[in-house]
C-alpha atoms as a PDB file:
ATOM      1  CA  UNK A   1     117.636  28.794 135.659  1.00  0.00           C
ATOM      2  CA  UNK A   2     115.921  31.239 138.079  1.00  0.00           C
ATOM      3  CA  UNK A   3     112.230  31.448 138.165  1.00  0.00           C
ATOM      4  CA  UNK A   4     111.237  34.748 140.106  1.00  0.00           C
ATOM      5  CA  UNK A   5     107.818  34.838 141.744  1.00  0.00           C
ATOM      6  CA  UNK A   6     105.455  37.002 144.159  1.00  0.00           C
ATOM      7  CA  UNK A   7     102.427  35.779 145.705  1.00  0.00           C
ATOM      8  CA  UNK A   8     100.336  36.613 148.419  1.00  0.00           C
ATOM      9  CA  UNK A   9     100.392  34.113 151.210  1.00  0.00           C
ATOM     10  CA  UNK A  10     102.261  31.098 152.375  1.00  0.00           C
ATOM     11  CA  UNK A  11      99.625  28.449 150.753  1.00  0.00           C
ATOM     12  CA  UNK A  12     100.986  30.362 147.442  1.00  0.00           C
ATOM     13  CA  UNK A  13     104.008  30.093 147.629  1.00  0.00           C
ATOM     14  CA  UNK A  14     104.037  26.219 148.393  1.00  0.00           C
ATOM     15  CA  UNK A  15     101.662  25.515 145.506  1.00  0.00           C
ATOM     16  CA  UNK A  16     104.293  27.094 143.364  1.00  0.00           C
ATOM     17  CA  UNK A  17     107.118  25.322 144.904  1.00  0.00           C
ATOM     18  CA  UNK A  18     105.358  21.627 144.194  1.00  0.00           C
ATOM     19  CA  UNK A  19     105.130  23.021 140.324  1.00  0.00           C
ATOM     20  CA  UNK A  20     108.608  23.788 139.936  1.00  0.00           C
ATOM     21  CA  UNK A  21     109.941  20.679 141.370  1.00  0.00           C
ATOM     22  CA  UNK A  22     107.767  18.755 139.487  1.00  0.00           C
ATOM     23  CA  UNK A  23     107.797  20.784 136.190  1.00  0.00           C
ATOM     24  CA  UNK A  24     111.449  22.254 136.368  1.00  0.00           C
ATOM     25  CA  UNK A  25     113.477  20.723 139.256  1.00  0.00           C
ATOM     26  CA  UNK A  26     116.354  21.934 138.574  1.00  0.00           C
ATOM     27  CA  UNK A  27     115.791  25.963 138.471  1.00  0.00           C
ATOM     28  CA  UNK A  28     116.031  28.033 141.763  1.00  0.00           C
ATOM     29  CA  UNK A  29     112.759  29.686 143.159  1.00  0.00           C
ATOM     30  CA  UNK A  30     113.699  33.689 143.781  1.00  0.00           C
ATOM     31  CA  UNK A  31     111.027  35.614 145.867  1.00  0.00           C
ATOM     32  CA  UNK A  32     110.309  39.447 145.236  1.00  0.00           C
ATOM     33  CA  UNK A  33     109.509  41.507 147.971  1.00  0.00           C
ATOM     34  CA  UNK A  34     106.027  42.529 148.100  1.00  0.00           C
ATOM     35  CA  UNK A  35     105.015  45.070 150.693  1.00  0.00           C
ATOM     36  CA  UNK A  36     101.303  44.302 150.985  1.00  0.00           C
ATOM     37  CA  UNK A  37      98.937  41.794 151.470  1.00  0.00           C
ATOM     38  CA  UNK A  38      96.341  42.117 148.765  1.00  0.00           C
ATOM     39  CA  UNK A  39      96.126  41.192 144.928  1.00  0.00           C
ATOM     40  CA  UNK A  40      95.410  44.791 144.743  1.00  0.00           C
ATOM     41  CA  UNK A  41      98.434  46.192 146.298  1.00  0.00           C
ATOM     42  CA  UNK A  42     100.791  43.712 144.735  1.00  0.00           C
ATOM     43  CA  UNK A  43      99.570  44.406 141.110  1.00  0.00           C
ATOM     44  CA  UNK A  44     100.405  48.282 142.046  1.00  0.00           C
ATOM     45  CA  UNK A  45     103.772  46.911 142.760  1.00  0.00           C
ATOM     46  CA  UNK A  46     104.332  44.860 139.462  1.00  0.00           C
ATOM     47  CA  UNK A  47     106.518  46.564 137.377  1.00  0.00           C
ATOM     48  CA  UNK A  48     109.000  47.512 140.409  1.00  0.00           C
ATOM     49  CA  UNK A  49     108.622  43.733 141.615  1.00  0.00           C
ATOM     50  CA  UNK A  50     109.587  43.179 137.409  1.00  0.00           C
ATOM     51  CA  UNK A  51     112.128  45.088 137.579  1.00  0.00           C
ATOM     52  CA  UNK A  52     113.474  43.825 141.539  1.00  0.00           C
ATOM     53  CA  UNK A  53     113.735  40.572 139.738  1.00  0.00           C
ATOM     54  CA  UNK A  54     115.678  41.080 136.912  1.00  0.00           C
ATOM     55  CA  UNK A  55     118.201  42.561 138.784  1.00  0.00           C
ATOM     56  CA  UNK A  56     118.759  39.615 140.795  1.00  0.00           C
ATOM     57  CA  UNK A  57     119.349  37.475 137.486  1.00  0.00           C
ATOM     58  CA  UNK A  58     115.604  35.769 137.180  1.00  0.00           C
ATOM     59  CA  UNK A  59     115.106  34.220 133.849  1.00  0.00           C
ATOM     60  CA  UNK A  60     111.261  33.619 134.315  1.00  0.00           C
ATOM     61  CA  UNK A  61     108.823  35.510 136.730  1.00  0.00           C
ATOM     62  CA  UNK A  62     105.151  34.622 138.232  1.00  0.00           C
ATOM     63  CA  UNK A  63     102.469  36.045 139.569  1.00  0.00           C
ATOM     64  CA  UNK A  64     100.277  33.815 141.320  1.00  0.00           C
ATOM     65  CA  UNK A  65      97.243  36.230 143.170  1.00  0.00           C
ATOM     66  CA  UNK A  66      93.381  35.090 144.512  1.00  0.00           C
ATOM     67  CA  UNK A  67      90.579  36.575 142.658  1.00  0.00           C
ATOM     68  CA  UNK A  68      88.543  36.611 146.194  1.00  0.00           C
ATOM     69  CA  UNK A  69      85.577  35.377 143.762  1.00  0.00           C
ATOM     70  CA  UNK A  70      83.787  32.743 141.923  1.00  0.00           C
ATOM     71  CA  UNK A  71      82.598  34.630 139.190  1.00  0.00           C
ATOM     72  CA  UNK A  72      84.526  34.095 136.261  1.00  0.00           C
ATOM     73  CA  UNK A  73      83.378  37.174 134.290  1.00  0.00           C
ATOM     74  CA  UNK A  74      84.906  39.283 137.501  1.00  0.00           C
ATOM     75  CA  UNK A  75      88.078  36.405 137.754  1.00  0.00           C
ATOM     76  CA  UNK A  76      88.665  37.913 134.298  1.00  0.00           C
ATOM     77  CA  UNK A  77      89.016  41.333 134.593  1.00  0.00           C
ATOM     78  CA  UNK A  78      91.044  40.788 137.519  1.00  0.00           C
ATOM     79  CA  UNK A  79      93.287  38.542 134.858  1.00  0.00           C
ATOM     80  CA  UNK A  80      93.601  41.645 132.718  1.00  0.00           C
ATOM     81  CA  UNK A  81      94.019  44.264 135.385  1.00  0.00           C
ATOM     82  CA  UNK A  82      96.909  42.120 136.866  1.00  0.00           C
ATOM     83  CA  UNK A  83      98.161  41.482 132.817  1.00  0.00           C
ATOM     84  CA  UNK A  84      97.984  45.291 132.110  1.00  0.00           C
ATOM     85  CA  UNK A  85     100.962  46.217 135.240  1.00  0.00           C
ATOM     86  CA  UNK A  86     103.373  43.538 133.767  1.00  0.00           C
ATOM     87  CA  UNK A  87     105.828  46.044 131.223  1.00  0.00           C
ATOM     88  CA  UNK A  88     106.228  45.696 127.491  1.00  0.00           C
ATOM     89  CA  UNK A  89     109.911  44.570 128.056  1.00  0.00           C
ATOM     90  CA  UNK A  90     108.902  41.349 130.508  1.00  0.00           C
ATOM     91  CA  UNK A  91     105.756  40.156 128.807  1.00  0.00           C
ATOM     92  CA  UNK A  92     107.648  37.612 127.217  1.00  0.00           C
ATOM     93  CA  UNK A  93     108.980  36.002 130.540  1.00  0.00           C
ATOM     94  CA  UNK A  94     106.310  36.661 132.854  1.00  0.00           C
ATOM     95  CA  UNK A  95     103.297  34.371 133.844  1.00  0.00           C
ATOM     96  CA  UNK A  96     100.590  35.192 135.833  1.00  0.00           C
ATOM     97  CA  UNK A  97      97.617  33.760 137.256  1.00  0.00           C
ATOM     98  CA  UNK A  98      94.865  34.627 139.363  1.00  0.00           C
ATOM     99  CA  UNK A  99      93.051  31.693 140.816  1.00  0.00           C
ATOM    100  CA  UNK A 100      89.443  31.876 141.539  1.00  0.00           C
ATOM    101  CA  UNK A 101      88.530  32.631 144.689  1.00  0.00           C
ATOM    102  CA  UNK A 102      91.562  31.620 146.254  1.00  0.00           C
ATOM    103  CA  UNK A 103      94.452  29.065 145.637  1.00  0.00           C
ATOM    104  CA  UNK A 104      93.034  26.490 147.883  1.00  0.00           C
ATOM    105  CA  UNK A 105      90.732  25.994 145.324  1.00  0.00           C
ATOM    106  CA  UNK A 106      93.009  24.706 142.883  1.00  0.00           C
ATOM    107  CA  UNK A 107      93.722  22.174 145.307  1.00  0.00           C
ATOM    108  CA  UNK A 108      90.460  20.868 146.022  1.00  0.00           C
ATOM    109  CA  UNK A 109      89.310  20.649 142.812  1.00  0.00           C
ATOM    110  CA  UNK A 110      89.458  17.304 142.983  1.00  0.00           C
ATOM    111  CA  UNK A 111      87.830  16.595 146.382  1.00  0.00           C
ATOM    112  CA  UNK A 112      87.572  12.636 146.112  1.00  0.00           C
ATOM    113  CA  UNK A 113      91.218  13.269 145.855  1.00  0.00           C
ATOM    114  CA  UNK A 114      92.102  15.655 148.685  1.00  0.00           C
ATOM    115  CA  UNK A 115      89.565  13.858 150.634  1.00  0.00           C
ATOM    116  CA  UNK A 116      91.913  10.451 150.646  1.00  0.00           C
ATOM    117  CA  UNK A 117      95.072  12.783 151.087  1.00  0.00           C
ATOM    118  CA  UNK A 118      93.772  14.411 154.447  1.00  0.00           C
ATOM    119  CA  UNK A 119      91.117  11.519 155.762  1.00  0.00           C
ATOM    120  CA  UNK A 120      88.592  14.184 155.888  1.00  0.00           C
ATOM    121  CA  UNK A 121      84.601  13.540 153.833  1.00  0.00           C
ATOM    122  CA  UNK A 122      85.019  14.724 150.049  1.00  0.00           C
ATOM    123  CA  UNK A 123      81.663  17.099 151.296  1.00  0.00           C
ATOM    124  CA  UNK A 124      84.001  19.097 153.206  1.00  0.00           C
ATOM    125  CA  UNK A 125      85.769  20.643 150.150  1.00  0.00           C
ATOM    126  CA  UNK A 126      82.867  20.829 147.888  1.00  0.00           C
ATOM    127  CA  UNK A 127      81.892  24.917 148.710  1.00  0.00           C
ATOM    128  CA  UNK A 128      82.714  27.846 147.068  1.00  0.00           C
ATOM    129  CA  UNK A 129      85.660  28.687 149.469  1.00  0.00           C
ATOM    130  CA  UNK A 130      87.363  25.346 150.442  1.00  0.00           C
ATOM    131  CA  UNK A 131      90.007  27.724 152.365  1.00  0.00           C
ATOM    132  CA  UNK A 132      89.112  26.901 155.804  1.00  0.00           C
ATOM    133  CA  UNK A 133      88.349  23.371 155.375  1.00  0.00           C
ATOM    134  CA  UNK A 134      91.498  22.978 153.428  1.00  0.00           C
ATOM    135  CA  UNK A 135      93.741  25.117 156.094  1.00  0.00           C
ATOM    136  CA  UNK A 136      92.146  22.562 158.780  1.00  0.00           C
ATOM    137  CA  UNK A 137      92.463  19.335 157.163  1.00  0.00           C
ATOM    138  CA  UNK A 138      96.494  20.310 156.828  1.00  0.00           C
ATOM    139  CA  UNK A 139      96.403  21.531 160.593  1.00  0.00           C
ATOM    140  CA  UNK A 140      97.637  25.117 159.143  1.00  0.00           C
ATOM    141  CA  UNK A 141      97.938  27.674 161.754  1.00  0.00           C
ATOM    142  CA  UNK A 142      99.252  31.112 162.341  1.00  0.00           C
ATOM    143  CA  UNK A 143     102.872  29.818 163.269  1.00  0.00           C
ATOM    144  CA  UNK A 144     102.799  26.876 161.202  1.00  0.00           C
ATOM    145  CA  UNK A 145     101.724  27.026 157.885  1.00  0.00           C
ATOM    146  CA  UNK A 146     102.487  23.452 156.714  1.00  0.00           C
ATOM    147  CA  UNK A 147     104.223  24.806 153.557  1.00  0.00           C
ATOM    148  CA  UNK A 148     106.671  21.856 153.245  1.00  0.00           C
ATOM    149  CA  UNK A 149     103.294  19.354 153.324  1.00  0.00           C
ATOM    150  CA  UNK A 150     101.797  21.483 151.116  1.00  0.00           C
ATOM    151  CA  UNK A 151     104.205  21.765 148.315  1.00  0.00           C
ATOM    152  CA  UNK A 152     104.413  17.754 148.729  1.00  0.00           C
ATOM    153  CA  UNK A 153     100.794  17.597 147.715  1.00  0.00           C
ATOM    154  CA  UNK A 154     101.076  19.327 145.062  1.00  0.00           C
ATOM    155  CA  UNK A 155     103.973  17.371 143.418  1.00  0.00           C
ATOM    156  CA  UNK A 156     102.179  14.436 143.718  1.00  0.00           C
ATOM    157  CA  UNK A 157      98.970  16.079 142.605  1.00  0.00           C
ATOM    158  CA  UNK A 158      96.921  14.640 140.113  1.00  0.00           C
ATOM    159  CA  UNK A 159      97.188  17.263 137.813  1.00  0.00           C
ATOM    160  CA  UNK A 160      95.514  16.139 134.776  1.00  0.00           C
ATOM    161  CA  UNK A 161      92.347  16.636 136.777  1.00  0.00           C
ATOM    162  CA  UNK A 162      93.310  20.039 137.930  1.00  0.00           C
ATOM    163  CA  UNK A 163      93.398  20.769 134.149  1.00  0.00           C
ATOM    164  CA  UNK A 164      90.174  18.860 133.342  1.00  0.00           C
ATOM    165  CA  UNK A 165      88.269  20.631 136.602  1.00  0.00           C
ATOM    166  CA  UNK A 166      89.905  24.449 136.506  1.00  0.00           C
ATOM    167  CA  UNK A 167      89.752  26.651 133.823  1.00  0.00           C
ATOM    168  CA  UNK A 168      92.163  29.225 135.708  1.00  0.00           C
ATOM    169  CA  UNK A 169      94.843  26.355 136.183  1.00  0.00           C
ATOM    170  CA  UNK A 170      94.407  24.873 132.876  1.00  0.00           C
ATOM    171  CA  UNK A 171      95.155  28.324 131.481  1.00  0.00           C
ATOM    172  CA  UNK A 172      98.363  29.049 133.597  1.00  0.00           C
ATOM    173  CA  UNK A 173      99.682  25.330 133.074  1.00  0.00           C
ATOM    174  CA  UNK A 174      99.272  26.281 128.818  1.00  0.00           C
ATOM    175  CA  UNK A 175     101.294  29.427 129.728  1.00  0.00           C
ATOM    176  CA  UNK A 176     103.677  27.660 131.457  1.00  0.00           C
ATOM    177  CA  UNK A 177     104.057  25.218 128.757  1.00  0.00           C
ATOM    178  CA  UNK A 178     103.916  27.287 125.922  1.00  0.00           C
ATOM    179  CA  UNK A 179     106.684  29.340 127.341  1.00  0.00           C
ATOM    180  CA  UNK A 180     108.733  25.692 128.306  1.00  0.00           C
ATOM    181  CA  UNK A 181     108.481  24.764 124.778  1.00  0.00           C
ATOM    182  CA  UNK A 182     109.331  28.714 123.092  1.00  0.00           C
ATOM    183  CA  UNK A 183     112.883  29.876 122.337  1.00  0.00           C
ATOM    184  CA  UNK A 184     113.450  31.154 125.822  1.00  0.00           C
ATOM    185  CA  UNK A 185     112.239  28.007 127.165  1.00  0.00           C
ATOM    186  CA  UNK A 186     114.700  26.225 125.272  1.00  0.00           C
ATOM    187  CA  UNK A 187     117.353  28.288 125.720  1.00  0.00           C
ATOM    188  CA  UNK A 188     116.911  27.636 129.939  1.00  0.00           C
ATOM    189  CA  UNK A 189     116.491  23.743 129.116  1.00  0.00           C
ATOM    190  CA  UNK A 190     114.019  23.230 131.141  1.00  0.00           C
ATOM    191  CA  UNK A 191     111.637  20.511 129.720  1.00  0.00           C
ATOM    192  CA  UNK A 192     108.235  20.740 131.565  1.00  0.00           C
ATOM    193  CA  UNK A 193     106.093  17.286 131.418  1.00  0.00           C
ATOM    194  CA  UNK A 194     102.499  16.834 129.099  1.00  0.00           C
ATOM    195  CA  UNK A 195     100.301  16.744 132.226  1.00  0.00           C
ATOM    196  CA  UNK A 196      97.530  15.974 129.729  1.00  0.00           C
ATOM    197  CA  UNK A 197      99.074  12.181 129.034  1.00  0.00           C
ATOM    198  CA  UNK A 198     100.847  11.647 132.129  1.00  0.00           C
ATOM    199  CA  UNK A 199      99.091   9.454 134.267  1.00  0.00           C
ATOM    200  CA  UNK A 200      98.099   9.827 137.733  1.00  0.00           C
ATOM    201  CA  UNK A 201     101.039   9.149 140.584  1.00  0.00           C
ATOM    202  CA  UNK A 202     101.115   6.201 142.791  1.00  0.00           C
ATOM    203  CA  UNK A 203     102.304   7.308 145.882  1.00  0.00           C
END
């Protein structure tokens, strides 16, 4: 199985690495090329990025993009602007996302939890853009962004919560299983876990 994706950063693209190797280890992670480094540029680009990944033999394809806000009316139409590029002919296959404010927050939704991860006070991560504090508690720089750390984190990331404290994840994980569980899904065996019942990781 090859899961095709295009994101905007490097934070991204390790969140979506610790998915797949927790929720489909064995399918191969394919990037598109996206020439651009806004949500707004890439969902310009969505149908050629579609259509980039097909060629190379992708079975699935995701979008993961930051809303740059908090307000979930405005996260929204974001949600639909970004749906509205995908074509008629890859609906079926592609996910997409748009994380409010930014993808770090998905990660510190749970701050008691982040907190004991990176020895830094829960109070740090409990603001409306925990980018910064996040990027600083991982020692992410310019030249190093940590992505191999990151991605660990997330595997071992207590999802359920992410679910229970995100709206935005909770809807892309139901995409992601709803797809696992359709035809296609089937089809690619790849048998994605009930983050709902699982419990939380002891690491």
């Amino acid at each position: 199985m090859r899961i095709g994706y295009c994101v905007e950063g490097a934070t991204d693209r390790a969140v979506l690495s610790g998915l797949q190797k927790r929720w489909c280890p064995q399918a191969e992670l394919v990037e598109g090329r996206f020439r651009g480094t806004t949500g707004l540029r890439l969902r310009a680009e969505i149908a050629h990025i579609c259509e980039e990944l097909d060629s190379k033999g992708c079975d699935v394809i995701v979008f993961l993009t930051d809303a740059n806000t908090s307000f979930l009316s405005d996260v929204a139409d974001v949600e639909k602007l970004q749906r509205r590029h995908i074509p008629e002919a890859f609906l079926s296959r592609v996910l997409s996302a748009v994380a409010v404010r930014n993808i770090e927050s998905w990660i510190c939704c749970d701050r008691g939890w982040i907190a004991a991860k990176t020895g830094r006070p829960a109070s740090e991560f409990g603001v409306d853009d925990p980018k910064a504090a996040f990027e600083s508690a991982m020692n992410v720089t310019s030249s190093d962004r940590q992505e191999a750390a990151i991605a660990d984190l997330v595997y071992n990331a207590p999802l359920r919560q992410w679910i229970t404290r995100s709206r935005i994840f909770e809807r892309f994980y139901e995409e992601v299983r709803g797809l696992s569980q359709s035809a296609l899904g089937k089809s690619l065996k790849c048998s994605m876990p009930n983050e709902r019942e699982n419990p939380p990781r002891v690491i």
